[in-house]
Protein backbone atom coordinates (compact mmCIF):
# COMPACT_ATOMS: atom_id res chain seq x y z
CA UNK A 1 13.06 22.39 2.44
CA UNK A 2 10.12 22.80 4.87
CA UNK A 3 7.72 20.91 3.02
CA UNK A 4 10.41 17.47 2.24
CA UNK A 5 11.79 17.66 6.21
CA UNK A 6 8.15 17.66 7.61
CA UNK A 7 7.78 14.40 6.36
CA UNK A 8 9.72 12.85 8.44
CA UNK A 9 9.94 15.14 11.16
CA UNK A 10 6.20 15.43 11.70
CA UNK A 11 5.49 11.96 12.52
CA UNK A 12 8.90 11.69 14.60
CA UNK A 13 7.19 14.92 16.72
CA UNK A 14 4.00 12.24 17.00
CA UNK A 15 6.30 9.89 18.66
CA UNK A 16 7.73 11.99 20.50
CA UNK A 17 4.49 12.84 22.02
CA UNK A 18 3.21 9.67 22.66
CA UNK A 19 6.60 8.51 24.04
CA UNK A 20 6.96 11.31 27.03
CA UNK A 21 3.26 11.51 27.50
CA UNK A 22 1.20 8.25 26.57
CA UNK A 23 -1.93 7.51 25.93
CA UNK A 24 -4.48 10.65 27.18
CA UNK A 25 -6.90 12.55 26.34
CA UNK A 26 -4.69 15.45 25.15
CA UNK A 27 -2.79 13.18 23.13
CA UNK A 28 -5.28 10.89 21.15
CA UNK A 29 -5.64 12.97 18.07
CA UNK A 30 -1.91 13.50 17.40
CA UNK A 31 -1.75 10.94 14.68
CA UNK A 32 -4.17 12.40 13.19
CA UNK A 33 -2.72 16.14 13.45
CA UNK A 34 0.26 15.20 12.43
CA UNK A 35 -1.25 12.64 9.15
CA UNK A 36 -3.37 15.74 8.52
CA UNK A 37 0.09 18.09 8.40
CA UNK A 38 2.06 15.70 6.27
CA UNK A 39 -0.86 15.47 4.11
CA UNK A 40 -1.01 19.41 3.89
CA UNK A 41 3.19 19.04 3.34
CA UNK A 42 3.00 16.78 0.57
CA UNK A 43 0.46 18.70 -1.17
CA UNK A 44 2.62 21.61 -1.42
CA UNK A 45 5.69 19.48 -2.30
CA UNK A 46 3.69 18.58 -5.13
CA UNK A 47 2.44 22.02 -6.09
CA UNK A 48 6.23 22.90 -5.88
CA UNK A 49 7.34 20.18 -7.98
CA UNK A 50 4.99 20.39 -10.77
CA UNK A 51 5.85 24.42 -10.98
CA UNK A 52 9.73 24.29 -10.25
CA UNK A 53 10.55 21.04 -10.81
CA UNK A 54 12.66 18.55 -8.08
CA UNK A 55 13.93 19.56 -4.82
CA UNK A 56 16.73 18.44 -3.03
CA UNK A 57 17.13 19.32 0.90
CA UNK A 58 20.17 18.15 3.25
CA UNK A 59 22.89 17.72 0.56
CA UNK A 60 21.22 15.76 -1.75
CA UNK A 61 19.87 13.04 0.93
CA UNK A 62 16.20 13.76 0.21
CA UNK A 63 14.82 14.45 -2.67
CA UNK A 64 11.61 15.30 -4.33
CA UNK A 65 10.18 14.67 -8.20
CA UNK A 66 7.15 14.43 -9.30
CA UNK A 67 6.77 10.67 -8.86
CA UNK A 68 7.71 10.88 -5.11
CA UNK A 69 5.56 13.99 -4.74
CA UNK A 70 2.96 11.52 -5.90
CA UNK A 71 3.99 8.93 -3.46
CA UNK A 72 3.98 11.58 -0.24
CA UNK A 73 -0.05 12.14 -1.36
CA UNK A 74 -0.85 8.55 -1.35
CA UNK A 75 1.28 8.23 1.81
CA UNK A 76 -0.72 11.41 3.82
CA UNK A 77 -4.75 10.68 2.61
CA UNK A 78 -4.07 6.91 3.71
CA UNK A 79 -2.76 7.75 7.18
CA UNK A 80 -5.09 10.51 7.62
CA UNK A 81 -8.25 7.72 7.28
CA UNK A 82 -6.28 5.27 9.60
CA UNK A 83 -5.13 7.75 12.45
CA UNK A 84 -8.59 9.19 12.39
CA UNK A 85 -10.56 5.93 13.11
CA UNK A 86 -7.42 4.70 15.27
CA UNK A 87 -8.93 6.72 18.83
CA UNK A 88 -12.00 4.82 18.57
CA UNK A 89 -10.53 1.32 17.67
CA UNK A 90 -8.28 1.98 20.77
CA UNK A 91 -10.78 2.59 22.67
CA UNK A 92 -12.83 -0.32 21.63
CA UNK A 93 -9.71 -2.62 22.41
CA UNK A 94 -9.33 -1.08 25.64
CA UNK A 95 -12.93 -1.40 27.04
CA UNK A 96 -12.88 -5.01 25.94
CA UNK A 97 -9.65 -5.78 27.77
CA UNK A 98 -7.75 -6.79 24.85
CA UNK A 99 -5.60 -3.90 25.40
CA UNK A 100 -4.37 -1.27 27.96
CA UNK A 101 -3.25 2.25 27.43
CA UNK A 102 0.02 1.54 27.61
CA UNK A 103 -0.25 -1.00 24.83
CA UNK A 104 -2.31 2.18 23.07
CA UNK A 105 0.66 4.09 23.53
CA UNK A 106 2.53 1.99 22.18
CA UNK A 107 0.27 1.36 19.03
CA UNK A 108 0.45 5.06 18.29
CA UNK A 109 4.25 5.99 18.65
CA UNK A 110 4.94 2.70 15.98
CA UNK A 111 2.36 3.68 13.77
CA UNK A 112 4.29 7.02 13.91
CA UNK A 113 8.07 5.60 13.08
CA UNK A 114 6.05 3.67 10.43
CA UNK A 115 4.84 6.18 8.84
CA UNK A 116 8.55 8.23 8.75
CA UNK A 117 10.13 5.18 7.55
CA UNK A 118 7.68 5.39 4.50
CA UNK A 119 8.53 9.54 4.09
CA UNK A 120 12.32 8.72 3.75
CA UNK A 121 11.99 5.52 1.69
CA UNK A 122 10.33 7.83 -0.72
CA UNK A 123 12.24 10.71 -0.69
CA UNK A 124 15.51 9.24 -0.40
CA UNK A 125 17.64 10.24 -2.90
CA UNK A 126 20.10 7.75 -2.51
CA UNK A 127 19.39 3.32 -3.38
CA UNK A 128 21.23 3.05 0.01
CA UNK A 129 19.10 4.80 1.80
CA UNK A 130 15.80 3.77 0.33
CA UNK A 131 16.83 0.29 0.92
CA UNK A 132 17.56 1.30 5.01
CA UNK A 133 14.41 2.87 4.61
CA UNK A 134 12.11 0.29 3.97
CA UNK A 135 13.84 -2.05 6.15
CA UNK A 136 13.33 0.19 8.61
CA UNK A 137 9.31 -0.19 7.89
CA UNK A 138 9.90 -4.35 8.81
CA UNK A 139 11.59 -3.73 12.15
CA UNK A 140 8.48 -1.61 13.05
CA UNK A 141 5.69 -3.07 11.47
CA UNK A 142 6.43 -6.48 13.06
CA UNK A 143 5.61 -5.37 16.32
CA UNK A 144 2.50 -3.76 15.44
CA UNK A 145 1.62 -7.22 13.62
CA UNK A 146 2.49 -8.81 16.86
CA UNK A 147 0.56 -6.33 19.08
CA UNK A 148 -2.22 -8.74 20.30
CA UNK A 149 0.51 -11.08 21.37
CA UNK A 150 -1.65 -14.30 20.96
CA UNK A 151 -0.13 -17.46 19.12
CA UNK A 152 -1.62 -16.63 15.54
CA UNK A 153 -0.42 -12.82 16.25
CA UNK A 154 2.80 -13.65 17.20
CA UNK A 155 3.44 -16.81 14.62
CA UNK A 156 2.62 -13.75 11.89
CA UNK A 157 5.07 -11.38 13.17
CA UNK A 158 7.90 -13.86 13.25
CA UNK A 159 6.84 -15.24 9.54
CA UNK A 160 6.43 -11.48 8.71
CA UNK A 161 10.27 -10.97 9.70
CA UNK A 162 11.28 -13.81 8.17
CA UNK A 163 10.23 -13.69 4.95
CA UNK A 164 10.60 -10.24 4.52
CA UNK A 165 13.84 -10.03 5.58
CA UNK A 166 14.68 -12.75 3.24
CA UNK A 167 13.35 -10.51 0.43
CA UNK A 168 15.67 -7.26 1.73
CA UNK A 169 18.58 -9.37 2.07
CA UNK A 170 17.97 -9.77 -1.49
CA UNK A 171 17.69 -6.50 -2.35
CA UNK A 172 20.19 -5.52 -0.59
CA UNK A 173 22.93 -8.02 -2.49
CA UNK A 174 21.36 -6.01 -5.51
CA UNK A 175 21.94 -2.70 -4.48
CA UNK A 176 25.63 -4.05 -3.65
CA UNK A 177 26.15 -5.35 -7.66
CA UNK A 178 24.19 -2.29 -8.91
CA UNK A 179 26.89 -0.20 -7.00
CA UNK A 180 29.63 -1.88 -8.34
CA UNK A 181 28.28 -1.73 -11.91
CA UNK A 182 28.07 1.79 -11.17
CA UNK A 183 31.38 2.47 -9.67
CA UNK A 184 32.67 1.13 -13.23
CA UNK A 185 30.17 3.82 -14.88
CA UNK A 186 31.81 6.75 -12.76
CA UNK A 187 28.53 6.83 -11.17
CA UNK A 188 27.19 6.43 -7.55
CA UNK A 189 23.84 4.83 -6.14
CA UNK A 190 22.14 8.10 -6.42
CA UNK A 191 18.71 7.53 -8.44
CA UNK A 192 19.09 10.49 -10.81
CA UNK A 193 22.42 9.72 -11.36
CA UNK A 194 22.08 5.57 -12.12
CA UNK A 195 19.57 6.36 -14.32
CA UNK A 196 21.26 9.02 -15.87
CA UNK A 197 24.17 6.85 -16.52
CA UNK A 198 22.22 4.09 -16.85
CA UNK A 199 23.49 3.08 -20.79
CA UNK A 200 27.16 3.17 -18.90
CA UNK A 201 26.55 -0.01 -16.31
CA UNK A 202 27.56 -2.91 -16.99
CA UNK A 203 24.65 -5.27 -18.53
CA UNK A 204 25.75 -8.83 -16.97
CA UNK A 205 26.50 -7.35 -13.68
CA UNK A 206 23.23 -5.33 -13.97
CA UNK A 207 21.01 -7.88 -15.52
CA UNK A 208 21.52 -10.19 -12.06
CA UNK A 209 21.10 -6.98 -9.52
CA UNK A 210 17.84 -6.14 -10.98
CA UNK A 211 16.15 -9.42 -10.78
CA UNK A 212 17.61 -9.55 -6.97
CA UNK A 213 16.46 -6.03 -6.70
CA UNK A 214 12.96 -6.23 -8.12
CA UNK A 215 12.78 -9.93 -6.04
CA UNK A 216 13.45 -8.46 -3.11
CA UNK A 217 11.56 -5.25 -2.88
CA UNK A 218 8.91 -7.68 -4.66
CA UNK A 219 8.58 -9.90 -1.37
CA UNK A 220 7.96 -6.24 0.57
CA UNK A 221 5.54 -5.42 -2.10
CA UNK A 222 3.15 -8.66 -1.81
CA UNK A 223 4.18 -10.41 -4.85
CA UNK A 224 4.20 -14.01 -5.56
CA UNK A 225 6.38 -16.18 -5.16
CA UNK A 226 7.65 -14.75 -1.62
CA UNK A 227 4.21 -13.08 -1.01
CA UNK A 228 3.35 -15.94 2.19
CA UNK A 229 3.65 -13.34 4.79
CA UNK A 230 1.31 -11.33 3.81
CA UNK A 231 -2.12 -13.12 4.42
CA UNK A 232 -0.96 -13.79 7.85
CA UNK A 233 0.55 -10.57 8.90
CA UNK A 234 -2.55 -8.10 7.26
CA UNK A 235 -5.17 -10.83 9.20
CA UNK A 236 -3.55 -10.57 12.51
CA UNK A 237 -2.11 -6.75 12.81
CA UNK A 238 -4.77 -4.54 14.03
CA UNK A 239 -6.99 -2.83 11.46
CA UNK A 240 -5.52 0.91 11.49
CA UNK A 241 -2.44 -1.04 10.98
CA UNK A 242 -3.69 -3.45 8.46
CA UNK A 243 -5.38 -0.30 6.23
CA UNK A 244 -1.94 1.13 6.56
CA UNK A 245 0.42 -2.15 5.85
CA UNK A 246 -2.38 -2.97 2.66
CA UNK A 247 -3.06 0.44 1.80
CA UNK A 248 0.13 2.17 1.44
CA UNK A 249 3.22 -0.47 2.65
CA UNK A 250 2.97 -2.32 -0.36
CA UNK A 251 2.65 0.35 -2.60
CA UNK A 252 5.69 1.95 -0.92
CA UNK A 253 7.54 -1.17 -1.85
CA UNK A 254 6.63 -1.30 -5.36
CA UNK A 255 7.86 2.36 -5.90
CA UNK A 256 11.17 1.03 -4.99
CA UNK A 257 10.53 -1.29 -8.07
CA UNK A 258 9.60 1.50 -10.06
CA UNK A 259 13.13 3.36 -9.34
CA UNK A 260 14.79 0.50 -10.44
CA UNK A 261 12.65 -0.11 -13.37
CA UNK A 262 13.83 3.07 -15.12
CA UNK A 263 17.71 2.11 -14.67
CA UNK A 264 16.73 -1.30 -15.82
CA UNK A 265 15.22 0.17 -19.05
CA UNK A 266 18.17 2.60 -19.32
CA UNK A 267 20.66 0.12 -19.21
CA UNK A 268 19.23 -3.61 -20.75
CA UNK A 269 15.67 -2.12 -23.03
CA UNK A 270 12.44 -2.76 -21.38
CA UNK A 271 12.04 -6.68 -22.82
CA UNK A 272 14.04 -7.81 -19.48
CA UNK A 273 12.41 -6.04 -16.41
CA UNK A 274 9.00 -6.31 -18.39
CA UNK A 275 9.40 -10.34 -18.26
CA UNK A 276 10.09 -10.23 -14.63
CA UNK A 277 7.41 -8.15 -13.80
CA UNK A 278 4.84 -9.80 -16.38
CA UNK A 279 5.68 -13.46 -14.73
CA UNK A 280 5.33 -12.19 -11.27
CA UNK A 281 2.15 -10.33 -11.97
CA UNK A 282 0.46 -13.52 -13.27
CA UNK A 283 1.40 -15.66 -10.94
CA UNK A 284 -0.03 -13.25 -8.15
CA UNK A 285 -2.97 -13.04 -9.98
CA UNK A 286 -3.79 -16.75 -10.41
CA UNK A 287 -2.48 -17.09 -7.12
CA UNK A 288 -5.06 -14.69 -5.51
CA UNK A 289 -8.25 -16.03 -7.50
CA UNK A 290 -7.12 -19.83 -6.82
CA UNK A 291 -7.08 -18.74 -2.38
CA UNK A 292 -10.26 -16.52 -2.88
CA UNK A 293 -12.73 -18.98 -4.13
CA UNK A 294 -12.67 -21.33 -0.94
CA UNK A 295 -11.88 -18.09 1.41
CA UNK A 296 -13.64 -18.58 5.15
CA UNK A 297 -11.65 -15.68 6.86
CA UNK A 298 -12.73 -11.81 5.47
CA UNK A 299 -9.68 -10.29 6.82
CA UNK A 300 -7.66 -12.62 4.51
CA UNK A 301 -9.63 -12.11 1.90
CA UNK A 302 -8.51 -8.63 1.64
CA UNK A 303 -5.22 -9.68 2.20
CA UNK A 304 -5.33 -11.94 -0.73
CA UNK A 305 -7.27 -8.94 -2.63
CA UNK A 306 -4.04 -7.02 -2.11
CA UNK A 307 -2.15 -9.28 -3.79
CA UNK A 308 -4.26 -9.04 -6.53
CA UNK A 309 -3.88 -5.56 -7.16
CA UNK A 310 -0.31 -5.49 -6.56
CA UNK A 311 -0.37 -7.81 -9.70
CA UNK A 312 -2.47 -5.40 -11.34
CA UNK A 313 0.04 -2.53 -10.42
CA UNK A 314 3.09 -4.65 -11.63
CA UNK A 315 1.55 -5.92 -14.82
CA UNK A 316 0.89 -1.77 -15.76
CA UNK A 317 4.55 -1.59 -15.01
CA UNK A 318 5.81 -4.58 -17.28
CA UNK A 319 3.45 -2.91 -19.86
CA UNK A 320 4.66 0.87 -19.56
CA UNK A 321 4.78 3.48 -21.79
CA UNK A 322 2.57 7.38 -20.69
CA UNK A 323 -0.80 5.24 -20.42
CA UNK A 324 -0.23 2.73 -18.22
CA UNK A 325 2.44 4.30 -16.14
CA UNK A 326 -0.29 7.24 -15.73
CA UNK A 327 -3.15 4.53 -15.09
CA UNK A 328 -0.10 2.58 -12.43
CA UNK A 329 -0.08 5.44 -10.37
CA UNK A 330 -3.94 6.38 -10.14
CA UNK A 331 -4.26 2.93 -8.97
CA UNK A 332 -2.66 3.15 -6.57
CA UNK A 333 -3.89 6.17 -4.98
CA UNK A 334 -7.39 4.14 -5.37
CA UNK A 335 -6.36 0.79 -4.11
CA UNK A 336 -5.21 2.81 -1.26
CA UNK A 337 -8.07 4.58 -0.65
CA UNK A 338 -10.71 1.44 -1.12
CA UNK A 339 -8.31 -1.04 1.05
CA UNK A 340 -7.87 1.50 3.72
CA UNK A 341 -11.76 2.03 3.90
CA UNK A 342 -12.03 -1.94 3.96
CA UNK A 343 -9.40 -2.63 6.59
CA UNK A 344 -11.12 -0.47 9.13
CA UNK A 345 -14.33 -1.53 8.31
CA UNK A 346 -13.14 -5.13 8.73
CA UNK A 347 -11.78 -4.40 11.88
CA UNK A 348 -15.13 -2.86 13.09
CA UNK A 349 -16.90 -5.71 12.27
CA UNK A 350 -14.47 -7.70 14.16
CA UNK A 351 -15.05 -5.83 17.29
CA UNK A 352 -19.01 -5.58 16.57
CA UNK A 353 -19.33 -9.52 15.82
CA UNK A 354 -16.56 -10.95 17.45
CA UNK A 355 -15.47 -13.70 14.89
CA UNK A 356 -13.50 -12.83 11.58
CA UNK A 357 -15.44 -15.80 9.84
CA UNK A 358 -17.06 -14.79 6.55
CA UNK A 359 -19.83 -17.52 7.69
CA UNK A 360 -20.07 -15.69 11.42
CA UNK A 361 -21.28 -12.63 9.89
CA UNK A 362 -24.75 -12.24 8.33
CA UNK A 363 -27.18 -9.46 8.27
CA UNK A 364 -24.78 -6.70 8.62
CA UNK A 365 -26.86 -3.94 6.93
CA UNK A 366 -29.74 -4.77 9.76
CA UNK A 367 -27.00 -3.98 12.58
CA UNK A 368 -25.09 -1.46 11.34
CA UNK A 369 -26.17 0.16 8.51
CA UNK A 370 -23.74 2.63 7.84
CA UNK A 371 -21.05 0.70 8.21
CA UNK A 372 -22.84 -2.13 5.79
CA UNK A 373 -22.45 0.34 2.91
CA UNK A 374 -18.98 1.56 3.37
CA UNK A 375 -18.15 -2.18 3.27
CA UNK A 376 -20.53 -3.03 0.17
CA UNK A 377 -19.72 0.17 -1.39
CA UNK A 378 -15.60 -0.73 -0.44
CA UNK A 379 -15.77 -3.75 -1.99
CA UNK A 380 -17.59 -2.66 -5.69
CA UNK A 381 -14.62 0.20 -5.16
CA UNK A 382 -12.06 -2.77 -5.46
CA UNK A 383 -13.26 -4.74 -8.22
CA UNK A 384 -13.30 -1.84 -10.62
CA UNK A 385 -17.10 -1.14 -10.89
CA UNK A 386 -17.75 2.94 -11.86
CA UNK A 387 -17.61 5.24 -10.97
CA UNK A 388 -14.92 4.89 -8.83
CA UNK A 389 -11.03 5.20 -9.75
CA UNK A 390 -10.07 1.49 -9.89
CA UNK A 391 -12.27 1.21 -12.88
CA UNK A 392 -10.64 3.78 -14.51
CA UNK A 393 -6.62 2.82 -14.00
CA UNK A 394 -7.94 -0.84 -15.02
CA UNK A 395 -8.99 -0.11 -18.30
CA UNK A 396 -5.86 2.09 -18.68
CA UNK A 397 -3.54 -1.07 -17.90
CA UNK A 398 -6.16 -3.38 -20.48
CA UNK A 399 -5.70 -1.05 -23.02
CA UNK A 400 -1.97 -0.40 -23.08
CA UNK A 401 -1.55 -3.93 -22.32
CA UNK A 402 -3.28 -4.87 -25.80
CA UNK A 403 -1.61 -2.29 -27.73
CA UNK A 404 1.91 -3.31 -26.97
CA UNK A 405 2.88 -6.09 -29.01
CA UNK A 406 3.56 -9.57 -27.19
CA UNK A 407 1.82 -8.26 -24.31
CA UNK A 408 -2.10 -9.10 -25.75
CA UNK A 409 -2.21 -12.60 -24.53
CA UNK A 410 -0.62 -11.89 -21.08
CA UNK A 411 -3.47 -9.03 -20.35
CA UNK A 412 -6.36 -11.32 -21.59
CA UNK A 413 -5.14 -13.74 -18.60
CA UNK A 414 -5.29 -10.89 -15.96
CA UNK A 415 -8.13 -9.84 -16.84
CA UNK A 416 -10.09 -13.57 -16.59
CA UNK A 417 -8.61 -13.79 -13.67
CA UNK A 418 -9.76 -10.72 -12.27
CA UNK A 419 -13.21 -11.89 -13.21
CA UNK A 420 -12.80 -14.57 -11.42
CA UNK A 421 -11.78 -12.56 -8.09
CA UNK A 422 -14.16 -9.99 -8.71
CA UNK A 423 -17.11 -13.04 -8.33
CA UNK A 424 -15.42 -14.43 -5.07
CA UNK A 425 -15.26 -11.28 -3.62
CA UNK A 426 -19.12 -10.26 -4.79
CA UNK A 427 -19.86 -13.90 -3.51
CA UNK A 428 -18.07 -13.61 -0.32
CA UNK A 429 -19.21 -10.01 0.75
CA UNK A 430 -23.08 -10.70 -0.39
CA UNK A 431 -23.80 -12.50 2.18
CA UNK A 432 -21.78 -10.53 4.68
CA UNK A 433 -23.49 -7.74 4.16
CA UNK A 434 -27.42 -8.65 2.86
CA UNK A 435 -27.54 -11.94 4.12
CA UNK A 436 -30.58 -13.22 6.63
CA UNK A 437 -29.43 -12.22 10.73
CA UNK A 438 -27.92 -15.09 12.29
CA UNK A 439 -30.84 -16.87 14.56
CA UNK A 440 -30.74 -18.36 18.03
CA UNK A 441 -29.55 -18.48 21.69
CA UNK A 442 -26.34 -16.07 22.39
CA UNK A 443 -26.77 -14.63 18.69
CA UNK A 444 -24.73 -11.35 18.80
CA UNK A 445 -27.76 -8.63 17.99
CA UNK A 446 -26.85 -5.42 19.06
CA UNK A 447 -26.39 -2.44 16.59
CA UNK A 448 -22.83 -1.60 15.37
CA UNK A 449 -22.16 1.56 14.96
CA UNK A 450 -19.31 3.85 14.03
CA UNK A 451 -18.12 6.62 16.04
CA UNK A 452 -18.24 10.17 13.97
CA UNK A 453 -14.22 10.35 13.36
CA UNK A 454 -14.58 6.48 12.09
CA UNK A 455 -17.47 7.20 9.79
CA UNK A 456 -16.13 9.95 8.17
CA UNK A 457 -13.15 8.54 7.37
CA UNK A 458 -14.66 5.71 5.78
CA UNK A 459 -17.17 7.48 3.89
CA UNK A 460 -14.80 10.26 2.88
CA UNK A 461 -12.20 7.44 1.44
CA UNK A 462 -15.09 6.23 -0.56
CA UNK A 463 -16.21 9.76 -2.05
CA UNK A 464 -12.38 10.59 -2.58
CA UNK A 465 -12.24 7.11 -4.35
CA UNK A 466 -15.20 7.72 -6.38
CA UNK A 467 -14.23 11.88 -7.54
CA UNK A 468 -10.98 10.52 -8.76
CA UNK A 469 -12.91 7.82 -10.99
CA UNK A 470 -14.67 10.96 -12.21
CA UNK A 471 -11.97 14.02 -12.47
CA UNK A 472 -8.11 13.46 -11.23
CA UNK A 473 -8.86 17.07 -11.30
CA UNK A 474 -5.33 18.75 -10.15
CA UNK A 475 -3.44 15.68 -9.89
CA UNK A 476 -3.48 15.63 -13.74
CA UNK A 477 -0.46 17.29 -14.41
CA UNK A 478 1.28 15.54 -11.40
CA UNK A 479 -0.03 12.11 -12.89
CA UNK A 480 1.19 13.09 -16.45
CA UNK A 481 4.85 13.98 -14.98
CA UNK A 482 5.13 10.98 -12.82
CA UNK A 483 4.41 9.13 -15.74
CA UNK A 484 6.67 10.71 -18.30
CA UNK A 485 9.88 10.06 -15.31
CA UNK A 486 9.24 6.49 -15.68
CA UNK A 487 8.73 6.20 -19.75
CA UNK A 488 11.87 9.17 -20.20
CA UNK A 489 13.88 5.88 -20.87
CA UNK A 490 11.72 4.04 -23.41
């Protein structure tokens, strides 16, 4: 009960902190100390799971299976590497009077209800409650996205609201016809229970709340067509935020697809929610490639890189079955590790160069060499080059993707078009990071470096990224019973 609580409690305590006290010196590491607990919690949530099976705490609100226990890992390494490098961003901000430390204070005790929101959307036992959840993450993440409060900052925030709201409303007239199919069923909107009743609901009724519900948390999740937000909101939010919003957020999102996914199979087969998710997947893809090629801003091309992977993540879904659900899940723990070490390297280039124009910024591995190879290094992370993880889940959602029937042609398309981002991205990044130093009067010059906290989380993501490409080590048997919760229907 500990272990499931603390996951929400922990990063409440965080806000707590930063509410009554602000931003000090005593109090600038408390994201981190309290990422670093949650990430200690949901590593022996998992330990629990694997040996005892799920957990339930506070009559059945919360609950823990393997999948989620999976979910609370990706949650805790990705805020560990963004509340780690936050102190020194603030502090950046702060010097160069585009913030104060009230604003800092501010910054930290969102980033904290952010990152509760996320701990109940996936622990919550209940469709309700996950969909509260995860609205909850839009009502706080849109001030963070607005923090700077100039025009673009603020124009994101709004669209951020707007559309994603949209997108929950939908979602939320799902989880109304999915609760009414139930109450037919003798069933409630309890997770275990819909999908344990799941042959019972009513296939009309629950035909039209899964395409609102997959729509919906699909729009949260990054994917085309309602995916406009993101670009905006991911450029504009600070970078601890951004790595957080790219590197988790989305993925939080599309385990709320997931959930429904398994009552979808349970109650129509897997051809209808594997059509929905196939369509939106390629149209993300081409979507991304098509923006990436002309790209001029590197903080949207990340953003558009997300929405690439999300595609990636929702065409292993349409495929399913032990691989790809297996090779789903790995990536994203790896997109989440390489887009977190991106974000914040982004945003220290930002503060080191002063211009988020891929043309503005040449020669970076003469200025700051360090943080030249986290971003290099980032970057072959995300398009799937070994040894690091990404390569591995990729080939695990090609080759399930060509051994299911119907399914050949529609993999063979994602993975041209992945080419094709991969080269925009190599293209884009080259001559970011190896290109000749910019030349001439008021040319930017001095070193950028990376405080010690900053560095290490960077460089750590990357090593993390590249041992799981390697060895998933003792996350095996977690993968393998994630996997087999969202195949028990097939």
């Amino acid at each position: 009960m500990i272990t499931l609580t603390a996951f929400v409690v922990l990063p409440l305590l965080g806000a707590l902190v930063h509410a009554v006290f602000g931003w000090r010196r005593a109090t600038v590491w408390t994201g981190a100390v309290a990422s670093g607990l949650m990430l200690a919690a949901a590593a022996a949530t998992a330990a629990d799971v694997v040996g005892h099976g799920a957990r339930e705490v506070l009559g059945g609100l919360l609950r823990a299976d393997a999948l989620s226990a999976f979910m609370l890992l990706v949650i805790g390494v990705v805020a560990l590497l963004a509340t780690a490098a936050t102190p020194a961003h603030l502090r950046r901000e702060i010097a160069a009077g585009r913030a104060t430390a009230r604003t800092a204070a501010r910054h930290s005790l969102l980033v904290q209800l952010f990152l509760a929101a996320m701990g109940l959307a996936v622990l919550a036992a209940n469709l309700g409650v996950l969909w509260v959840a995860i609205e909850a993450t839009t009502i706080v993440t849109a001030f963070l996205v607005g923090q700077r409060r100039t025009r673009h900052a603020v124009e994101a925030a709004w669209k951020y609201v707007v559309i994603c709201s949209t997108g929950i409303a939908l979602a939320l007239l799902g989880t109304l016809l999915l609760d009414y199919a139930a109450a037919y069923a003798g069933s409630g909107i309890d997770l275990a229970s819909l999908s344990a009743h799941a042959r019972d609901l009513d296939p009309g009724v629950t035909r039209i709340a899964v395409a609102l519900l997959v729509l919906g948390f699909g729009t949260k999740a990054g994917l085309a067509p309602l995916h406009a937000w993101l670009p905006d909101a991911h450029s504009q939010a600070p970078a601890p935020v951004s790595a957080l919003m790219s590197g988790v957020l989305l993925s939080v999102a599309f385990y709320a697809i997931l959930r429904v996914k398994v009552i979808a199979d349970g109650a129509l087969g897997p051809a209808f929610a594997r059509t929905l998710l196939a369509v939106m997947a390629l149209a993300s893809l081409a979507l991304a490639a098509s923006l990436l090629l002309a790209q001029r801003d590197y903080k949207r091309m990340l953003a558009y890189s997300s929405i690439e992977h999300l595609g990636l993540i929702a065409l292993g879904a349409a495929i399913g079955g032990p691989l790809a659900s297996a090779a789903v899940l790995l990536h994203i723990l790896g997109h989440g590790l390489a887009k977190a070490v991106l974000f914040l390297g982004a945003g220290r280039v930002l503060q080191g160069v002063g211009t988020s124009r891929i043309a503005g910024v040449r020669g970076l591995a003469a200025r700051g060499p360090v943080l030249a190879g986290c971003v290099g290094f980032g970057v072959l992370a995300l398009i799937g080059l070994p040894p690091f993880s990404l390569f591995a889940s990729e080939l695990g959602i090609v080759r399930a993707g060509f051994a299911v029937g119907g399914l050949g042609w529609v993999t063979a398309a994602a993975l041209v078009l992945v080419l094709v981002i991969a080269a925009a991205l190599i293209g884009h990044t080259g001559g970011m990071v190896l290109g000749a130093p910019p030349e001439g009067p008021g040319t930017a010059t001095a070193p950028i470096r990376l405080s010690r906290a900053s560095a290490t989380a960077l460089v750590g993501g990357l090593l993390l990224c590249a041992g799981l490409g390697v060895t998933t080590g003792p996350l095996t048997t977690l993968l393998h019973a994630a996997a087999e919760l969202l195949t028990r229907t097939l």
